[in-house]
Protein backbone atom coordinates (compact mmCIF):
# COMPACT_ATOMS: atom_id res chain seq x y z
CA UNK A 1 0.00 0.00 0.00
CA UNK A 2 2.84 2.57 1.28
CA UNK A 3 5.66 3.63 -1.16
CA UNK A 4 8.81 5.76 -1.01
CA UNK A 5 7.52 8.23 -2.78
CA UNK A 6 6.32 10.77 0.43
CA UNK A 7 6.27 10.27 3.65
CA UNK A 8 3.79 7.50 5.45
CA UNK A 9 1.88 10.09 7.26
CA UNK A 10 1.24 12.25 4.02
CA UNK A 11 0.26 8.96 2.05
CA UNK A 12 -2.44 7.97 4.63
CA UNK A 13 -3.69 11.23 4.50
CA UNK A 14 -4.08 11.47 1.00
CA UNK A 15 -5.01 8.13 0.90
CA UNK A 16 -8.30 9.22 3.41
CA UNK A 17 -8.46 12.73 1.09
CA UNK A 18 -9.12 10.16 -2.03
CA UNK A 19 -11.85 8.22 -0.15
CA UNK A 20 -13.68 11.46 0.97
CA UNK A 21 -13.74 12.79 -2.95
CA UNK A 22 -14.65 10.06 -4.41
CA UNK A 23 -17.32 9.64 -1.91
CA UNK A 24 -16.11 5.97 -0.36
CA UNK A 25 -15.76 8.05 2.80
CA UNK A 26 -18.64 9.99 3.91
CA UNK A 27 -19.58 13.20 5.65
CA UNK A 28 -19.47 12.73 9.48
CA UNK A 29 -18.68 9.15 8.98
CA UNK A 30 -16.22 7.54 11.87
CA UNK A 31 -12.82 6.85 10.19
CA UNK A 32 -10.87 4.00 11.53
CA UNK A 33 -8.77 5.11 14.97
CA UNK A 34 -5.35 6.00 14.45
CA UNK A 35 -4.60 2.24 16.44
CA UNK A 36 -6.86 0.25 14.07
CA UNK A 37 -5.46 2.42 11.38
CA UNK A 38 -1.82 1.00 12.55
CA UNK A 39 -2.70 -2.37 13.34
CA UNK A 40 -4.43 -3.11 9.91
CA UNK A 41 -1.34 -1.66 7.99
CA UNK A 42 1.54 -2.50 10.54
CA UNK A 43 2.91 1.17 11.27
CA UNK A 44 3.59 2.92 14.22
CA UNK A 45 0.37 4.27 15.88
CA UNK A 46 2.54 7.95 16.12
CA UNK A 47 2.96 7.63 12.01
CA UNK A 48 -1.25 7.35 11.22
CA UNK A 49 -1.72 9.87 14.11
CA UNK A 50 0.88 12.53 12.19
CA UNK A 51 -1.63 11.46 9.69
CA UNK A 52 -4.80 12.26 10.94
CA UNK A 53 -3.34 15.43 12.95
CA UNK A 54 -2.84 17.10 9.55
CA UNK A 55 -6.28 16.49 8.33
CA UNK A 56 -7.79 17.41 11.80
CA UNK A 57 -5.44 20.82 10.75
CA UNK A 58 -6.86 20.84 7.39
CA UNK A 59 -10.63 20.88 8.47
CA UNK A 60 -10.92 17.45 6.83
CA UNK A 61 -11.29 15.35 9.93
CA UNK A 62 -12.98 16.41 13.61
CA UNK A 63 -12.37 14.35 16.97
CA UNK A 64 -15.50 13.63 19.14
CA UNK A 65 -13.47 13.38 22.44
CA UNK A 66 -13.89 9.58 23.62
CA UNK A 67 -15.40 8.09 20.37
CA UNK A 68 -12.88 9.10 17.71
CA UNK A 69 -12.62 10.94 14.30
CA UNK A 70 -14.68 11.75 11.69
CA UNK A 71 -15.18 13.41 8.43
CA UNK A 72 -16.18 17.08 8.80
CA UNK A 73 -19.14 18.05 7.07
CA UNK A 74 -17.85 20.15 4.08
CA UNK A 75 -14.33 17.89 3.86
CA UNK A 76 -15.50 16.85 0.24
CA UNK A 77 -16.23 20.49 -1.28
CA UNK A 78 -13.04 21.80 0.88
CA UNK A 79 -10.97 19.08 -0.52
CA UNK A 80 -12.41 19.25 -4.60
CA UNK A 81 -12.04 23.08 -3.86
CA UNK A 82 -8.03 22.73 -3.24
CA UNK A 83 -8.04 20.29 -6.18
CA UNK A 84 -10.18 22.41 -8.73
CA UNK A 85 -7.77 25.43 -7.94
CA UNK A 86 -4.00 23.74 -8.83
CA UNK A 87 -6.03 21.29 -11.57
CA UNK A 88 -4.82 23.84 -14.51
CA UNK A 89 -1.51 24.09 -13.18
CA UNK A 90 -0.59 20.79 -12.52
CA UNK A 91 -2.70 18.78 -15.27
CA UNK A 92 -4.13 21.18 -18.04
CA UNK A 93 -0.71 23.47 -18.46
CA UNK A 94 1.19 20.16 -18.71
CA UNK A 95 -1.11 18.29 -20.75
CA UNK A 96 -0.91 21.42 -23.63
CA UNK A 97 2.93 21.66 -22.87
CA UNK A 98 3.09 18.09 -24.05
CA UNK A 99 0.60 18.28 -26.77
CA UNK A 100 2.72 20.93 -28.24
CA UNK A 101 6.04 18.89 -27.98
CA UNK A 102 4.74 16.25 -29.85
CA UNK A 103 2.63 18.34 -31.97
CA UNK A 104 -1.39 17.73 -31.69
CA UNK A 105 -3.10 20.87 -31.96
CA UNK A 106 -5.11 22.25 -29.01
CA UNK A 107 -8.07 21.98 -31.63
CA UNK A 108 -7.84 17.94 -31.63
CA UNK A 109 -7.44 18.12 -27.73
CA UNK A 110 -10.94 20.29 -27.48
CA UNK A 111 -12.49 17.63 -30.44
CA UNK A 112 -11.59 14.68 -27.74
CA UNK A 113 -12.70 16.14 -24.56
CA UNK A 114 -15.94 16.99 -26.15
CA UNK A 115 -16.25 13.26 -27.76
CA UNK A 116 -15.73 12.11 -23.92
CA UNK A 117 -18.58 14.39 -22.69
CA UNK A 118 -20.75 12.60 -25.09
């Protein structure tokens, strides 16, 4: 599941951002506990807990003292927010970089998207 590309802690959090857009994680649902969390993918409990301390940060995650954490009510329009804002940068500026390296027009990129819509 983990890989070297980032840190543990980042990749479980991104891992929980993922579930929460694509809706496998609800609003206000209980996520696992930072011990079941380490248990099921043999880490240290400190390593999910950096984890889940960033997305309590973030406004993804809320504790209920005693029961445990759970997804804050607008974590999936906070989280497609961020994603919406750096989309162009990171995948649309790219994307026409490399279409003009290899030369397809922006014309046949527009004709493609708008086959996909249909």
């Amino acid at each position: 599941m983990f890989d070297d590309r980032s840190p543990i802690y980042l990749q479980i959090a991104d891992q929980i951002k993922n579930d929460i857009v694509s809706g496998a994680l609800a609003e206000d649902e209980q996520v696992m506990s930072t011990n079941q969390y380490a248990a099921f993918y043999r880490i240290n409990p400190a390593t999910a807990a950096k984890g889940f301390a960033q997305l309590v940060d973030e406004g993804v995650l809320y504790k209920k003292r005693g029961i445990g954490m759970f997804v804050s009510p607008n974590a999936r329009e906070l989280l497609r927010s961020g994603r919406r804002a750096s989309f162009f940068a990171e995948v649309v500026d790219p994307m026409i970089a490399e279409a003009r390296a290899v030369g397809v027009p922006l014309r046949e990129i527009v004709e493609h998207i708008q086959k996909e819509e249909q």
